[in-house]
Protein backbone atom coordinates (compact mmCIF):
# COMPACT_ATOMS: atom_id res chain seq x y z
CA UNK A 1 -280.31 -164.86 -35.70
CA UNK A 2 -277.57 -161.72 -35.53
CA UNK A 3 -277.49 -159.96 -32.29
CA UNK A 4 -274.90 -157.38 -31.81
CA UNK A 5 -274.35 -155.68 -29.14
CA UNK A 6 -273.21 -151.83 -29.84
CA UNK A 7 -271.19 -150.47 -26.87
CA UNK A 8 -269.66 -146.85 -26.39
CA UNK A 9 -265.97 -147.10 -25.22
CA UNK A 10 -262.96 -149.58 -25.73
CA UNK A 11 -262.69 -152.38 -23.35
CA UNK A 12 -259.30 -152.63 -21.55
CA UNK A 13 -259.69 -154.69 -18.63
CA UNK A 14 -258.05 -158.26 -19.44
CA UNK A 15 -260.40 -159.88 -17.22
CA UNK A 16 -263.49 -158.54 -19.10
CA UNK A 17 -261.97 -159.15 -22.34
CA UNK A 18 -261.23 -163.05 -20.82
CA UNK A 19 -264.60 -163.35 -19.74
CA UNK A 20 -266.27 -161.88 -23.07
CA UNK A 21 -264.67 -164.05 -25.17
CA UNK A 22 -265.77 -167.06 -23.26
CA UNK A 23 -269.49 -166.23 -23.86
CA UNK A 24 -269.06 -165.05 -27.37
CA UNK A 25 -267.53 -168.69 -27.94
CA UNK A 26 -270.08 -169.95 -26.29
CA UNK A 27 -272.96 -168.33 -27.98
CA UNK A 28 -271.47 -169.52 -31.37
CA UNK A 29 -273.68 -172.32 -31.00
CA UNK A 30 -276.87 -170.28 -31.11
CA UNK A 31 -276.48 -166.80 -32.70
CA UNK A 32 -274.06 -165.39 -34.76
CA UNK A 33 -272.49 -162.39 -32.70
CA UNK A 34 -270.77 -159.53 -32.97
CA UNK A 35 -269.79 -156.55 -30.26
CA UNK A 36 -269.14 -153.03 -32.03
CA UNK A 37 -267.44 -150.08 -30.32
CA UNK A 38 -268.00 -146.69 -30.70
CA UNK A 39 -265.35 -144.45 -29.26
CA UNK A 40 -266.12 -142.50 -26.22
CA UNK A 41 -266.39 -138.64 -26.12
CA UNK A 42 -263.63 -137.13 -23.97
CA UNK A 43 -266.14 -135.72 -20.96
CA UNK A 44 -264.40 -134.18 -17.95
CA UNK A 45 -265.04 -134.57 -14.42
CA UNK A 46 -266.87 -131.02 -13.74
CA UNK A 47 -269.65 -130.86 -16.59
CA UNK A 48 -272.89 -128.92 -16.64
CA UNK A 49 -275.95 -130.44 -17.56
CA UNK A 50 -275.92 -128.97 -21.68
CA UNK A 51 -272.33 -130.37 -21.48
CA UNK A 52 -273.10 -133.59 -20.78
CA UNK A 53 -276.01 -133.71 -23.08
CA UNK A 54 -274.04 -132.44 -25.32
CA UNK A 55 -271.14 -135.71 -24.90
CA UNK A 56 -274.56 -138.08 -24.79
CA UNK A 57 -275.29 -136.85 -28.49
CA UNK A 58 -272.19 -137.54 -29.99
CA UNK A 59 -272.07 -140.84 -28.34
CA UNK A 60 -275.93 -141.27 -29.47
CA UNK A 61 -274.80 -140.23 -32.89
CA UNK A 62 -272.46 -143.04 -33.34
CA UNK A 63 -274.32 -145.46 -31.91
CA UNK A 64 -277.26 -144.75 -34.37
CA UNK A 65 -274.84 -144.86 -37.22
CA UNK A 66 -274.74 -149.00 -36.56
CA UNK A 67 -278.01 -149.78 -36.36
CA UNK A 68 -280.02 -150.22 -39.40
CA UNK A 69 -282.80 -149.75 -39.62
CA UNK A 70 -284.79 -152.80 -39.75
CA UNK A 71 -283.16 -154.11 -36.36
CA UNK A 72 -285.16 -154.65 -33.12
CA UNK A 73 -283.19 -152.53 -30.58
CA UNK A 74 -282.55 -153.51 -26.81
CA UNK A 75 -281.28 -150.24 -24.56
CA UNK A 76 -279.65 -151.31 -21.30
CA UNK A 77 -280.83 -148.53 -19.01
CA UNK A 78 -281.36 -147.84 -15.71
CA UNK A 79 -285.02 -147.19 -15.65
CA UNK A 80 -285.76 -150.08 -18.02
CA UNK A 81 -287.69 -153.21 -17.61
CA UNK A 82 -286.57 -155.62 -14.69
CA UNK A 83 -287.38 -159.19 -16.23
CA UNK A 84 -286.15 -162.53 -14.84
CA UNK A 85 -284.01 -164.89 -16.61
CA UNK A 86 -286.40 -166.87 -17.64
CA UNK A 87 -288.85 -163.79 -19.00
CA UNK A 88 -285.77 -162.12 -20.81
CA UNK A 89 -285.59 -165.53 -22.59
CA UNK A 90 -289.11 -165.95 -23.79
CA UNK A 91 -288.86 -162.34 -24.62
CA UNK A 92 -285.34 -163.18 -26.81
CA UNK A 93 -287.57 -166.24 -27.94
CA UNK A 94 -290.79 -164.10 -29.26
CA UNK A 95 -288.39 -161.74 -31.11
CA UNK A 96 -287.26 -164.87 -33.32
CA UNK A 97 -290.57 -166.32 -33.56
CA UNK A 98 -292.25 -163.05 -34.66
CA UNK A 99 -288.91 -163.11 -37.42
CA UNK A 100 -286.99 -160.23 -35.90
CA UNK A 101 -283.59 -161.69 -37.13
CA UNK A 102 -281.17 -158.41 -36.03
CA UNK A 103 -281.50 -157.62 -32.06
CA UNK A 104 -278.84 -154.85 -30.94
CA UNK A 105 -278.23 -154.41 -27.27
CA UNK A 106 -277.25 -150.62 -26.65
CA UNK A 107 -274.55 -150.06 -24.19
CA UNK A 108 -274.06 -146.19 -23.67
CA UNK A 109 -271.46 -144.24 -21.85
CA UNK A 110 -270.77 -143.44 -18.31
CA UNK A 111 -273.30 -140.55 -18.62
CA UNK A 112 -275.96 -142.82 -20.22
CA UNK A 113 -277.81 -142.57 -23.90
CA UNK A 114 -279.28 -139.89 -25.49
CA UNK A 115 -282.45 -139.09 -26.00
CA UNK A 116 -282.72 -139.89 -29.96
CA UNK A 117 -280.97 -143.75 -29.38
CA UNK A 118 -283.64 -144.18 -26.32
CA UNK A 119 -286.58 -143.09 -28.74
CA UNK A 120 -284.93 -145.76 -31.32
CA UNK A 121 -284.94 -148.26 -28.89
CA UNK A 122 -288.07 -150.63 -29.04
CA UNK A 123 -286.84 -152.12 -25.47
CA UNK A 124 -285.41 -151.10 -22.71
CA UNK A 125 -283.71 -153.01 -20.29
CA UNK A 126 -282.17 -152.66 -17.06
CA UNK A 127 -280.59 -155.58 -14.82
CA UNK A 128 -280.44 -153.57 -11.13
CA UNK A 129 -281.66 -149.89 -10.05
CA UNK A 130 -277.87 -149.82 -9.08
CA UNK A 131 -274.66 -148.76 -11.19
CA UNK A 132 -272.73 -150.42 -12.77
CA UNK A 133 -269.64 -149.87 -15.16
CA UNK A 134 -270.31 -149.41 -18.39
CA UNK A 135 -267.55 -151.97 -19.47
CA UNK A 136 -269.15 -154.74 -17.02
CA UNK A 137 -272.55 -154.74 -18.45
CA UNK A 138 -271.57 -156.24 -22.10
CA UNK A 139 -269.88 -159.38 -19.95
CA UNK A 140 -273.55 -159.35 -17.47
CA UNK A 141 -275.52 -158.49 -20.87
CA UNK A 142 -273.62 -161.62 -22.56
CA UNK A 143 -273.81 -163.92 -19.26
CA UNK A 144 -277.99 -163.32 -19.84
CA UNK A 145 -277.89 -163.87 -22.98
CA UNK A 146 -276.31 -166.99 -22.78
CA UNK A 147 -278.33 -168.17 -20.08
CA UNK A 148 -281.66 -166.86 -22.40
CA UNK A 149 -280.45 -169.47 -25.11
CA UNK A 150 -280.28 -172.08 -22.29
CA UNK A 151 -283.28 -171.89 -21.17
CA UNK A 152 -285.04 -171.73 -24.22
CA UNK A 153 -283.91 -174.71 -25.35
CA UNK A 154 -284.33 -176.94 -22.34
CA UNK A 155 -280.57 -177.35 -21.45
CA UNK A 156 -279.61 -176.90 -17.85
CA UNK A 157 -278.29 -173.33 -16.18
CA UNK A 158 -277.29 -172.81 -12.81
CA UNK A 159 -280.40 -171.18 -11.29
């Protein structure tokens, strides 16, 4: 199985980068993955509403660019499904049984995704009605993940 996870922005933080590369080294051992940025749009503070749409499409636009087409597409957003740990596994765990071999996880921008990459999700996923950093969700997203493979194959996790 390929998952990638497609995230808008460069990560800086050298705790985030520390803690990312611990869970991509430890996924190894169950999927072969990959993390792709696409750069950010330069948005000031004070945008209006067709502004901001406006920065979402761009970022939307590249984002879309590395997907192809025949991958099974996971949007981390805010409104999205709530699962537990253990769901979000068996959900990871039906995608490979049904032979979806690409899953991308979406990470958009501090304003969100755009329309078009929502309606080219097939998922959407959310881990808290509260905010969070853009940056910190691929470490959270990769933690789940992680703890998805666990689960599914019987080893222990810290519950």
């Amino acid at each position: 199985m390929k998952i990638s996870i497609v995230a808008v922005g460069k990560l800086k933080e050298k705790y985030l980068k520390q803690g990312i590369q611990e869970y991509m080294k430890r996924l190894g051992a169950y999927a072969n993955m990959e993390i792709i940025e696409v750069p950010d749009e330069k948005a000031p503070e004070n945008m209006s509403e067709a502004e901001q749409e406006e920065v979402k499409r761009k970022e939307g636009e590249r984002i879309l660019s590395k997907i192809s087409p025949d991958a099974y597409v996971i949007s981390l957003e805010i409104m999205g499904q709530m699962p537990t740990s253990e769901k979000f596994a068996e959900k990871i765990e039906q995608l490979m049984i049904h032979g979806k071999s690409k899953i991308v996880f979406v990470i958009g921008g501090s304003l969100g995704l755009s329309k078009e990459v929502s309606d080219r999700s097939d998922y959407s996923l959310s881990f808290s009605k509260m905010t969070f950093p853009h940056q910190l969700m691929r470490l959270v997203l990769l933690e789940q993940v992680y703890r998805g493979f666990r689960i599914m194959k019987g080893e222990p996790y810290h519950k």
